[in-house]
PDB file of N, CA and C in Angstrom:
ATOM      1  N   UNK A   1      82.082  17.759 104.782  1.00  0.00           N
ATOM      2  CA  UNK A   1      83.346  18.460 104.750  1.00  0.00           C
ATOM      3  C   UNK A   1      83.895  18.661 106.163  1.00  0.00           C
ATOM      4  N   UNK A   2      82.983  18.581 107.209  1.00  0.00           N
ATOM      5  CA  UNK A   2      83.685  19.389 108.423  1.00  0.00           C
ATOM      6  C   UNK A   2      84.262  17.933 108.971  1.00  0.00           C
ATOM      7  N   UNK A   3      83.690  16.706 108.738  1.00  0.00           N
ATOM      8  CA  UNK A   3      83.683  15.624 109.555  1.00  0.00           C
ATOM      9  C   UNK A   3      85.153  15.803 108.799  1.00  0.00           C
ATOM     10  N   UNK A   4      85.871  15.830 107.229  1.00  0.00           N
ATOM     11  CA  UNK A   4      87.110  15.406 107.075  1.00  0.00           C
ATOM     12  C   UNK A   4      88.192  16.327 107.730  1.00  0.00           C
ATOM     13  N   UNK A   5      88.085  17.381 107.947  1.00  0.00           N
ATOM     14  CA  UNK A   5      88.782  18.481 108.665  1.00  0.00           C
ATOM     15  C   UNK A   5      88.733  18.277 109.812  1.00  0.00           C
ATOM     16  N   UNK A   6      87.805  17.479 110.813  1.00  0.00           N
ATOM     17  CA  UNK A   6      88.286  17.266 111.976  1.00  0.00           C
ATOM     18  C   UNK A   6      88.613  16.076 111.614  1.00  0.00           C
ATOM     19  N   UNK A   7      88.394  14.855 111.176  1.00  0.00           N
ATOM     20  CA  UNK A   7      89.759  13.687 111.034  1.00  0.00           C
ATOM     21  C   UNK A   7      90.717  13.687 110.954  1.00  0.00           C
ATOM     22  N   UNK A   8      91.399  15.079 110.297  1.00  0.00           N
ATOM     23  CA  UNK A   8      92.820  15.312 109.807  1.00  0.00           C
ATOM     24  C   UNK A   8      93.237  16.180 110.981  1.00  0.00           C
ATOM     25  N   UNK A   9      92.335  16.754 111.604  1.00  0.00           N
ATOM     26  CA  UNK A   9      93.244  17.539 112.734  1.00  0.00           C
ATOM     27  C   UNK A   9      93.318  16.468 113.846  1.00  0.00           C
ATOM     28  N   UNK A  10      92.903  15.339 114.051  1.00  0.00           N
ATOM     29  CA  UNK A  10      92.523  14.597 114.913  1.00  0.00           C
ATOM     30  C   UNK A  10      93.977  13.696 114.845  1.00  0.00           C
ATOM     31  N   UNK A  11      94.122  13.506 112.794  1.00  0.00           N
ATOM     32  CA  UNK A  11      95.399  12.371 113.321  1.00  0.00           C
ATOM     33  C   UNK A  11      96.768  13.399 113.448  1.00  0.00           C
ATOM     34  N   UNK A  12      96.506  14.812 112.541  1.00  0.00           N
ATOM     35  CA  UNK A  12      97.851  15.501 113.066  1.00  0.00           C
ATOM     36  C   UNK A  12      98.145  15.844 114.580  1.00  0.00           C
ATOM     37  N   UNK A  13      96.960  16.037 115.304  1.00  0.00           N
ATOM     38  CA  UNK A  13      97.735  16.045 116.772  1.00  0.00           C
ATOM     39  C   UNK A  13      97.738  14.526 117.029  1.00  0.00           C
ATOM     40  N   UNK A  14      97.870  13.773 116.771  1.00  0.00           N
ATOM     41  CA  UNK A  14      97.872  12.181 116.994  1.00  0.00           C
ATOM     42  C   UNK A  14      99.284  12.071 116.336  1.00  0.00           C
ATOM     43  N   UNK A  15      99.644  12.391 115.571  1.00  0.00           N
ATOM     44  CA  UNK A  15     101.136  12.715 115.250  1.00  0.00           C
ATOM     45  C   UNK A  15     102.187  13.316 115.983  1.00  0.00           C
ATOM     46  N   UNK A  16     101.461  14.611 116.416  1.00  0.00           N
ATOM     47  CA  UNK A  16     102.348  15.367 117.083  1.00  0.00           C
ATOM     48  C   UNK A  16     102.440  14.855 118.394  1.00  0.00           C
ATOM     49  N   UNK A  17     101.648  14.344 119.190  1.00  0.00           N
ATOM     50  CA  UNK A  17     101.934  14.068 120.352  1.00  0.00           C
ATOM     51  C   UNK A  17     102.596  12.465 120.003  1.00  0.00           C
ATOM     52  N   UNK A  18     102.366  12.036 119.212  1.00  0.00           N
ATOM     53  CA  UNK A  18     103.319  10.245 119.551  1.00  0.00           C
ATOM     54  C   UNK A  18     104.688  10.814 119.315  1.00  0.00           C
ATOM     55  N   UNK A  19     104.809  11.643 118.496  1.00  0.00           N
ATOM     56  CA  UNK A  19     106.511  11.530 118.465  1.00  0.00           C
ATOM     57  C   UNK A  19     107.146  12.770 119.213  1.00  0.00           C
ATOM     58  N   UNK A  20     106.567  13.883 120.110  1.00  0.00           N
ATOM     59  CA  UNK A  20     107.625  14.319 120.896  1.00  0.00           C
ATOM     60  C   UNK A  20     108.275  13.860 121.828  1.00  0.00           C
ATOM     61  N   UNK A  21     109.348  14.315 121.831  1.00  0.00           N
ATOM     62  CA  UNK A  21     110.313  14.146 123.119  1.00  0.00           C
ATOM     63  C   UNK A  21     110.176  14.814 124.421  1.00  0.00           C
ATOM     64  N   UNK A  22     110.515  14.329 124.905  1.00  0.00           N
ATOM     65  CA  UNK A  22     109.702  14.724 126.748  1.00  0.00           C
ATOM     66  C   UNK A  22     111.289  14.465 127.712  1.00  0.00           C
ATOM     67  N   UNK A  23     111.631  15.553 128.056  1.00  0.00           N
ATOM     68  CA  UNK A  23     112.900  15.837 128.987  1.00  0.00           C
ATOM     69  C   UNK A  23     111.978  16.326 130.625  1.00  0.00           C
ATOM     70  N   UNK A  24     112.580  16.176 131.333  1.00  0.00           N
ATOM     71  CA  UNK A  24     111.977  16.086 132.737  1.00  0.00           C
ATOM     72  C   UNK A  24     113.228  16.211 133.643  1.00  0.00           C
ATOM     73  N   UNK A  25     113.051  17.014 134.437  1.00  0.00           N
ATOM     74  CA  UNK A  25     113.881  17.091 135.887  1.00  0.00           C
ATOM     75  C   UNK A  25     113.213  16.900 137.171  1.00  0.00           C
ATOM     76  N   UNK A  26     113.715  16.086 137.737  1.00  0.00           N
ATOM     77  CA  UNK A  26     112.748  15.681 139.235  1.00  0.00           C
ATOM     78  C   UNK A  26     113.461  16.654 140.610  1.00  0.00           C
ATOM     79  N   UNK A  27     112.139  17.381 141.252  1.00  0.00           N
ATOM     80  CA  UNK A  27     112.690  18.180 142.071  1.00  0.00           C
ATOM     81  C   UNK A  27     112.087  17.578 143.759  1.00  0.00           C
ATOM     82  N   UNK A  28     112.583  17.305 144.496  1.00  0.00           N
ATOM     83  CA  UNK A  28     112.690  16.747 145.472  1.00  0.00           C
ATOM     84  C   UNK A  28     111.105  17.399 146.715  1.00  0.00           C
ATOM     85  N   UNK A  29     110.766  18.447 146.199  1.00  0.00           N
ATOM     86  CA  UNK A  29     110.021  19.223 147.052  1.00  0.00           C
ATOM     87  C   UNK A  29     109.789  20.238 146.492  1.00  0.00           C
ATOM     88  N   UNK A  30     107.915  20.527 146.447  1.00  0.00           N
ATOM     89  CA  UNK A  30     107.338  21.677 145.390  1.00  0.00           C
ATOM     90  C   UNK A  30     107.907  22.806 145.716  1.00  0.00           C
ATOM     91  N   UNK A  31     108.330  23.377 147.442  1.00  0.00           N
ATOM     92  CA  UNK A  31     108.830  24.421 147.329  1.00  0.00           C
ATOM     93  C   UNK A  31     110.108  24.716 147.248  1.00  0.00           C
ATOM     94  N   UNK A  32     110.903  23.922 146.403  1.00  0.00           N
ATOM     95  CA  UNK A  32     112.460  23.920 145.796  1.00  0.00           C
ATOM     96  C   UNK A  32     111.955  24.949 144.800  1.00  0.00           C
ATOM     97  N   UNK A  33     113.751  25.611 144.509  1.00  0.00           N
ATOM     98  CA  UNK A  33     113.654  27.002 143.685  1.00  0.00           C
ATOM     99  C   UNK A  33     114.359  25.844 142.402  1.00  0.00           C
ATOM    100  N   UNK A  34     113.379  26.003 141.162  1.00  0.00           N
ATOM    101  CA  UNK A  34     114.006  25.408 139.723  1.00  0.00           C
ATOM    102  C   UNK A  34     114.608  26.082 138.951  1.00  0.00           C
ATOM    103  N   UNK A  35     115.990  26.070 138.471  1.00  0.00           N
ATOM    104  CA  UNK A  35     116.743  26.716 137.795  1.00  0.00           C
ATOM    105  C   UNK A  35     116.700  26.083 136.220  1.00  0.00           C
ATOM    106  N   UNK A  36     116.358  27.105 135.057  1.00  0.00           N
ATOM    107  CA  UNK A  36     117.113  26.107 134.025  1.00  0.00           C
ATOM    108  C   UNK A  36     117.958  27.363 133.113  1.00  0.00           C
ATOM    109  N   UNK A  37     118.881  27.128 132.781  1.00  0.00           N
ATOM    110  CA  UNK A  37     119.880  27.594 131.769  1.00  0.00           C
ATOM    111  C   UNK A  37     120.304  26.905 130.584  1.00  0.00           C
ATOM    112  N   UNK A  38     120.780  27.360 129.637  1.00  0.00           N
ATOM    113  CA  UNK A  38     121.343  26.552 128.119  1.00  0.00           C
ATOM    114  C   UNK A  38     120.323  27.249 126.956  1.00  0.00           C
ATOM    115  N   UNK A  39     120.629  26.432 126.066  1.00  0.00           N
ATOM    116  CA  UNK A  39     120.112  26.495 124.834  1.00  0.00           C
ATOM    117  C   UNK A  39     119.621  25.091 124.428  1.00  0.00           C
ATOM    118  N   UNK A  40     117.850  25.456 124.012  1.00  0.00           N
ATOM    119  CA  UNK A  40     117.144  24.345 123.652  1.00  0.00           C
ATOM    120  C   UNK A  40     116.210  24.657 122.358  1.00  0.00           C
ATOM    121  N   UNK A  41     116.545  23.574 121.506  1.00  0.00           N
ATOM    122  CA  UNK A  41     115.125  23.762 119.998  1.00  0.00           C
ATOM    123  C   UNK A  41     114.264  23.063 120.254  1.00  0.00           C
ATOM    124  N   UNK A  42     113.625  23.057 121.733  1.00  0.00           N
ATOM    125  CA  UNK A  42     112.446  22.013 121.508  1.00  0.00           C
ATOM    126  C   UNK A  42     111.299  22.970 122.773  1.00  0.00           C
ATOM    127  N   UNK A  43     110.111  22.714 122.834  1.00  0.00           N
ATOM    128  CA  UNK A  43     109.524  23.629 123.541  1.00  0.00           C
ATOM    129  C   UNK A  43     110.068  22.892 125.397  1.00  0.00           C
ATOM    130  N   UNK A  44     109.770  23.966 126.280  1.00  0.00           N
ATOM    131  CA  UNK A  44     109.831  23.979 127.409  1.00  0.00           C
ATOM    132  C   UNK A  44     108.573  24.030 128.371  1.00  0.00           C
ATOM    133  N   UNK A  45     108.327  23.480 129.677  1.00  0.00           N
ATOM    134  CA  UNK A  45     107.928  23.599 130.879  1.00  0.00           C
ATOM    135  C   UNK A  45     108.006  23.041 131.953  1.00  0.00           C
ATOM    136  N   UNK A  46     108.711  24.700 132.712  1.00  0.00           N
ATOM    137  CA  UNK A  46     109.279  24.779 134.510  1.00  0.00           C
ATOM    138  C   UNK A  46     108.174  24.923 135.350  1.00  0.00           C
ATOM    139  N   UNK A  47     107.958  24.352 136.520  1.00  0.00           N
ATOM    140  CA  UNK A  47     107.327  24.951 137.511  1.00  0.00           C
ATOM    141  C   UNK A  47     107.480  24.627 138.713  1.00  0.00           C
ATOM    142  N   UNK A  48     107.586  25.161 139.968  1.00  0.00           N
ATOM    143  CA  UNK A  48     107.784  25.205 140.970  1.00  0.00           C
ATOM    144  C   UNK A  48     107.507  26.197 141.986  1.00  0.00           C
ATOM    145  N   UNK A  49     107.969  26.550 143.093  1.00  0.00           N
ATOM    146  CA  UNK A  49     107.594  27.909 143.775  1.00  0.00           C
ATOM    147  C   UNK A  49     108.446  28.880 143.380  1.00  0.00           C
ATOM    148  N   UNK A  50     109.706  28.698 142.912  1.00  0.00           N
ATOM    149  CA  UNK A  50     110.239  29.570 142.404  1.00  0.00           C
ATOM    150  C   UNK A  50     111.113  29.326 141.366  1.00  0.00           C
ATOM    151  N   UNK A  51     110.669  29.795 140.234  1.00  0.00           N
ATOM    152  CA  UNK A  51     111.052  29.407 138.832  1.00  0.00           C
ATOM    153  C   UNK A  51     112.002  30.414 138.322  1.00  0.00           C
ATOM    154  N   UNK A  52     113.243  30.063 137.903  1.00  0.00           N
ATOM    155  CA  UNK A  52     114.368  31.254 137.456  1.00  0.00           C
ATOM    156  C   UNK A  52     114.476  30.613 135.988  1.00  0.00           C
ATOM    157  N   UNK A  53     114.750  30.698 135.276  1.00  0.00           N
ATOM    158  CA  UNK A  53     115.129  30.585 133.355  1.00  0.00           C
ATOM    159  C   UNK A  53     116.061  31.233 132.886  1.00  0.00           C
ATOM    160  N   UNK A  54     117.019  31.187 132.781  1.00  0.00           N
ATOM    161  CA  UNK A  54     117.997  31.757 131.854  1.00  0.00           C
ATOM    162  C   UNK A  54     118.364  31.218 130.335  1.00  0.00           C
ATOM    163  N   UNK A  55     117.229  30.635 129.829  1.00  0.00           N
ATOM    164  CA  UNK A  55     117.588  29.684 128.917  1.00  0.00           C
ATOM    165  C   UNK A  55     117.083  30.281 127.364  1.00  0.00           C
ATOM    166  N   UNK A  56     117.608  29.924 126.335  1.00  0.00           N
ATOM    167  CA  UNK A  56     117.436  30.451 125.302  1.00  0.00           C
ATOM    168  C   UNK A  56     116.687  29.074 124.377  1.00  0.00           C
ATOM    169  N   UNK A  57     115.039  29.382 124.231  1.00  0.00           N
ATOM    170  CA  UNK A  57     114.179  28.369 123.764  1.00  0.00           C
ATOM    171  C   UNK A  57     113.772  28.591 121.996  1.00  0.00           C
ATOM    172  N   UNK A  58     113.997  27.890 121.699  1.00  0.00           N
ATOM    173  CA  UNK A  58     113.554  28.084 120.216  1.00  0.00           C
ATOM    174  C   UNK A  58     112.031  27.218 120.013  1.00  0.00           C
ATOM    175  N   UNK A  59     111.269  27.750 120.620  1.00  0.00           N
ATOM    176  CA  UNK A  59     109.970  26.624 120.547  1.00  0.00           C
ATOM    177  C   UNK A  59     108.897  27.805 121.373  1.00  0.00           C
ATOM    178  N   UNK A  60     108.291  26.642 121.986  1.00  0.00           N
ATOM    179  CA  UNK A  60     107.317  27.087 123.266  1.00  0.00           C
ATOM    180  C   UNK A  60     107.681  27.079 124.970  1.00  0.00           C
ATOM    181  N   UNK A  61     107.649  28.057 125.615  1.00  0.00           N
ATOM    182  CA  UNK A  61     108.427  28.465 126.798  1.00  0.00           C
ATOM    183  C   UNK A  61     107.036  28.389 128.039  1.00  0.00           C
ATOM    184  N   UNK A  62     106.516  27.330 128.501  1.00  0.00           N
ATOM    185  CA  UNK A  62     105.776  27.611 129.762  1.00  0.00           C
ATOM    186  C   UNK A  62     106.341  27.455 131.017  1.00  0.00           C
ATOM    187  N   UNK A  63     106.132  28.301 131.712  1.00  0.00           N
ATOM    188  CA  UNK A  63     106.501  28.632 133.434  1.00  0.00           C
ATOM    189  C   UNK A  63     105.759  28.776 133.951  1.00  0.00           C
ATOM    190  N   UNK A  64     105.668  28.111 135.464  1.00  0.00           N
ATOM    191  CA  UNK A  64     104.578  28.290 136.057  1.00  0.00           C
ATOM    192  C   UNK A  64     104.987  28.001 137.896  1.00  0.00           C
ATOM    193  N   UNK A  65     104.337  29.461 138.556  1.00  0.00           N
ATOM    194  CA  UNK A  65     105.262  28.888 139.968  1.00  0.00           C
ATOM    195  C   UNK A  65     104.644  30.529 140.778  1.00  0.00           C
ATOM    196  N   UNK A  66     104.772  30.194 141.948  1.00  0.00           N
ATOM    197  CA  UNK A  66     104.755  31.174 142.936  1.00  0.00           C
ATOM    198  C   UNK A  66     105.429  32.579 142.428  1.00  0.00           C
ATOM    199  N   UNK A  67     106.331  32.467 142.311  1.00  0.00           N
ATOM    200  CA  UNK A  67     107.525  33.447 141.838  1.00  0.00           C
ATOM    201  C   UNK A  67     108.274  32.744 140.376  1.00  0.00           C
ATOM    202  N   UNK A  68     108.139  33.528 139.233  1.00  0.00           N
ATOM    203  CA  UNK A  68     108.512  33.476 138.033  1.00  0.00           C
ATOM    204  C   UNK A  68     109.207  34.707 137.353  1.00  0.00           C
ATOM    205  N   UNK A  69     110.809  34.253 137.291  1.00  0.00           N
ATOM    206  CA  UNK A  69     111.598  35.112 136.700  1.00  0.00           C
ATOM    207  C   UNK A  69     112.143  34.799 135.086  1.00  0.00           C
ATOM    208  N   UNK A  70     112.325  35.337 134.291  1.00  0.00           N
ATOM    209  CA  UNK A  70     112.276  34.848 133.114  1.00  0.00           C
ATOM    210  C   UNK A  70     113.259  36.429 132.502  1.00  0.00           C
ATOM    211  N   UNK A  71     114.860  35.396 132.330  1.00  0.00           N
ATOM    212  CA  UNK A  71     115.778  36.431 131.587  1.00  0.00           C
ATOM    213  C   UNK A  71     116.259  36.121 130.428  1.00  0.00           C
ATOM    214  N   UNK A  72     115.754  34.860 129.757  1.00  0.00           N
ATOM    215  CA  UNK A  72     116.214  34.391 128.165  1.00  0.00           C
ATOM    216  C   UNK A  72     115.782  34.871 126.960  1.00  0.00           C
ATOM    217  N   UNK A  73     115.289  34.169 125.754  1.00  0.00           N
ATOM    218  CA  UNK A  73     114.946  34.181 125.313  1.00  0.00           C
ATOM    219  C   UNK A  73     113.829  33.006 124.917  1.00  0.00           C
ATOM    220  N   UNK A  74     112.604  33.636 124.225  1.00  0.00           N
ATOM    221  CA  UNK A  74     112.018  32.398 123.341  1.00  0.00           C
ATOM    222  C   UNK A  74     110.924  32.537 122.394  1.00  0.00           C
ATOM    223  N   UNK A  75     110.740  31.957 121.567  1.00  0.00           N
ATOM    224  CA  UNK A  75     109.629  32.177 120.733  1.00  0.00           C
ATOM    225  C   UNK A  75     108.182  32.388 121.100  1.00  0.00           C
ATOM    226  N   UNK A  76     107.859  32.077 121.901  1.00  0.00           N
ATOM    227  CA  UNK A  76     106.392  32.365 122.723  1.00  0.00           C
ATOM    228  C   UNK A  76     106.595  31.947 123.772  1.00  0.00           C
ATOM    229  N   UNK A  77     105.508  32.851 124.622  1.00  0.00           N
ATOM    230  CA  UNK A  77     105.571  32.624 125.817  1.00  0.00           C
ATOM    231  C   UNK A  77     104.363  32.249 126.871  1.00  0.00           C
ATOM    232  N   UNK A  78     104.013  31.127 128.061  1.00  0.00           N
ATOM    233  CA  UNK A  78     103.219  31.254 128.358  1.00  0.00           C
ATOM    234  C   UNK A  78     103.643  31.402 129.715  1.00  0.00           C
ATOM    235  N   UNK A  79     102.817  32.296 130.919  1.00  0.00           N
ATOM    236  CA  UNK A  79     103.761  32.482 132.028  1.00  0.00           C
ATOM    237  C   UNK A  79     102.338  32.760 132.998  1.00  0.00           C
ATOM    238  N   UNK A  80     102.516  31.894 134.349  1.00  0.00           N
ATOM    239  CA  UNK A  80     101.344  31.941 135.640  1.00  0.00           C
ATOM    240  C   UNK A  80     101.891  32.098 136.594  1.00  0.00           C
ATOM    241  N   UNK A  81     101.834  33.183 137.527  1.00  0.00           N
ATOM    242  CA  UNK A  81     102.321  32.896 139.047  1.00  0.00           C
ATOM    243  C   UNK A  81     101.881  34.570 139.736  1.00  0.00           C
ATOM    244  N   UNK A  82     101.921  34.221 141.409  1.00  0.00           N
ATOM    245  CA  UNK A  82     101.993  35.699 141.550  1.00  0.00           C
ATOM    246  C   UNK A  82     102.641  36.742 141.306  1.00  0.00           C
ATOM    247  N   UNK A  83     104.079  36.266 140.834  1.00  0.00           N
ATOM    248  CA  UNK A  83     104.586  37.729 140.450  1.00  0.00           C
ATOM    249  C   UNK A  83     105.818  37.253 139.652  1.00  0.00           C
ATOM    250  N   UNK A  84     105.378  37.499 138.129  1.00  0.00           N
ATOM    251  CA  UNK A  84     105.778  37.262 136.923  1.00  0.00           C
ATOM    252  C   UNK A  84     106.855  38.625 136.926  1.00  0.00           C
ATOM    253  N   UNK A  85     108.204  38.043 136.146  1.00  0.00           N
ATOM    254  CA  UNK A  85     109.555  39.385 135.832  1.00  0.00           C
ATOM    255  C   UNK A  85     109.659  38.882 134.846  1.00  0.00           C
ATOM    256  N   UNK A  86     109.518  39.594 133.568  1.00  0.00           N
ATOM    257  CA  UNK A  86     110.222  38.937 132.228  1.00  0.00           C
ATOM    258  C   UNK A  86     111.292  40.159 131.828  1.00  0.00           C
ATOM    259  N   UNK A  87     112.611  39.500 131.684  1.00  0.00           N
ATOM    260  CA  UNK A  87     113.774  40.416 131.197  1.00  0.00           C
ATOM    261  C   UNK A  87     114.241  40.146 130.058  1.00  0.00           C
ATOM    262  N   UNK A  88     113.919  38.986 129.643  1.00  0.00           N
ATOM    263  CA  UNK A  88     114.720  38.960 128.331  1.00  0.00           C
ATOM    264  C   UNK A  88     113.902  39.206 127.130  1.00  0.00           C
ATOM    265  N   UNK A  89     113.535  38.595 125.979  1.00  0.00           N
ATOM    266  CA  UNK A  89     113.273  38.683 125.055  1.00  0.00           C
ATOM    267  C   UNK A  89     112.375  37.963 124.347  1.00  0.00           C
ATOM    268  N   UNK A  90     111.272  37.476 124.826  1.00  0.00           N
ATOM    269  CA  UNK A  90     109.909  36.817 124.074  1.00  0.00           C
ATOM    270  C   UNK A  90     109.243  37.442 122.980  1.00  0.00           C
ATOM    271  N   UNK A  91     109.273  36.693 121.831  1.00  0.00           N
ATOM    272  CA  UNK A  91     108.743  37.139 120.296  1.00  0.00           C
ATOM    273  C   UNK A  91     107.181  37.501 120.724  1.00  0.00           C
ATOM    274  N   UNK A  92     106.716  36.648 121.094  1.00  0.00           N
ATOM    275  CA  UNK A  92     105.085  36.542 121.206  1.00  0.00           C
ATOM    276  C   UNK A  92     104.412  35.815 122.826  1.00  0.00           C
ATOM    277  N   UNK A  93     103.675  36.790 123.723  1.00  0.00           N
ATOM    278  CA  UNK A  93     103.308  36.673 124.533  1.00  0.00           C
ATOM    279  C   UNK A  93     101.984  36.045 124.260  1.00  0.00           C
ATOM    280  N   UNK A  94     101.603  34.969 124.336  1.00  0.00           N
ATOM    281  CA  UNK A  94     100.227  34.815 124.305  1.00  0.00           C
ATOM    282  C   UNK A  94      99.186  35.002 125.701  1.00  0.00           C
ATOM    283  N   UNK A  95      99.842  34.355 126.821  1.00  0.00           N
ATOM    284  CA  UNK A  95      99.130  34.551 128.172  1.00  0.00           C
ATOM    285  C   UNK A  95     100.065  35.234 129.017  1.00  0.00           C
ATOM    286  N   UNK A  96      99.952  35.848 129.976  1.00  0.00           N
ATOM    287  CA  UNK A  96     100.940  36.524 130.806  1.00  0.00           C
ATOM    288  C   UNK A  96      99.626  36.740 132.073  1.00  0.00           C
ATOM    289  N   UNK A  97      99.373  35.464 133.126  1.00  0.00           N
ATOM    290  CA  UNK A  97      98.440  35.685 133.767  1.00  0.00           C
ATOM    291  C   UNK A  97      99.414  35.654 135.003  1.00  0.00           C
ATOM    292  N   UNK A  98      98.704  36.480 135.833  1.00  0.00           N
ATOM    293  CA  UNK A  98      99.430  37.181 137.302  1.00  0.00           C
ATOM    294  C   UNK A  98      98.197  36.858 138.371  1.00  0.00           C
ATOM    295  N   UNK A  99      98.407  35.944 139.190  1.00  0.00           N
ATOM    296  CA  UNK A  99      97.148  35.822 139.967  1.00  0.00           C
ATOM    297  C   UNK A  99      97.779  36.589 141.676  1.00  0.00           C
ATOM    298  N   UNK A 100      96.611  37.188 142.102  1.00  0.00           N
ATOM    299  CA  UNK A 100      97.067  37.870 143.314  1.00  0.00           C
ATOM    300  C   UNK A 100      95.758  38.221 144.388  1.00  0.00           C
TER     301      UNK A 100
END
């Protein structure tokens, strides 16, 4: 029984990863400040030295950066840096790690 339960979880993430879509912004130099704004239904992740978000995510929201500000919205959240600001509105925090 366990061998068929991991076959099936094996080809559903084998599913899930062949068919997402993958959006990307190229930033010229790690310590450029990354801005993103809008509205998106697909999950997200920013990182840089200084990460700003104003964006409203209907998915999964990771940020990750020196300085991480976060004023949107999104369905979960995962967020790393020394000094994490969340203002807007995340349903479900799963990690919120602050290294210092």
């Amino acid at each position: 029984m366990k061998k068929k339960g991991l076959w099936l979880l094996s080809i559903l993430l084998l599913l899930f990863v062949a068919f997402t879509n993958v959006n990307a912004k190229s930033v010229s130099s790690a310590d450029e400040t990354v801005n993103e704004k809008g509205s998106y239904s697909s999950s997200r992740f920013i990182a840089g030295n200084k990460v700003s978000s104003k964006a409203d995510i209907d998915g999964i929201s990771f940020a990750a950066g020196n300085y991480v500000s976060l004023s949107g919205s999104a369905d979960y959240g995962f967020y790393a840096g020394n000094s994490v600001k969340i203002n807007g509105n995340v349903v479900k925090i799963y990690l919120l790690l602050v290294m210092k």
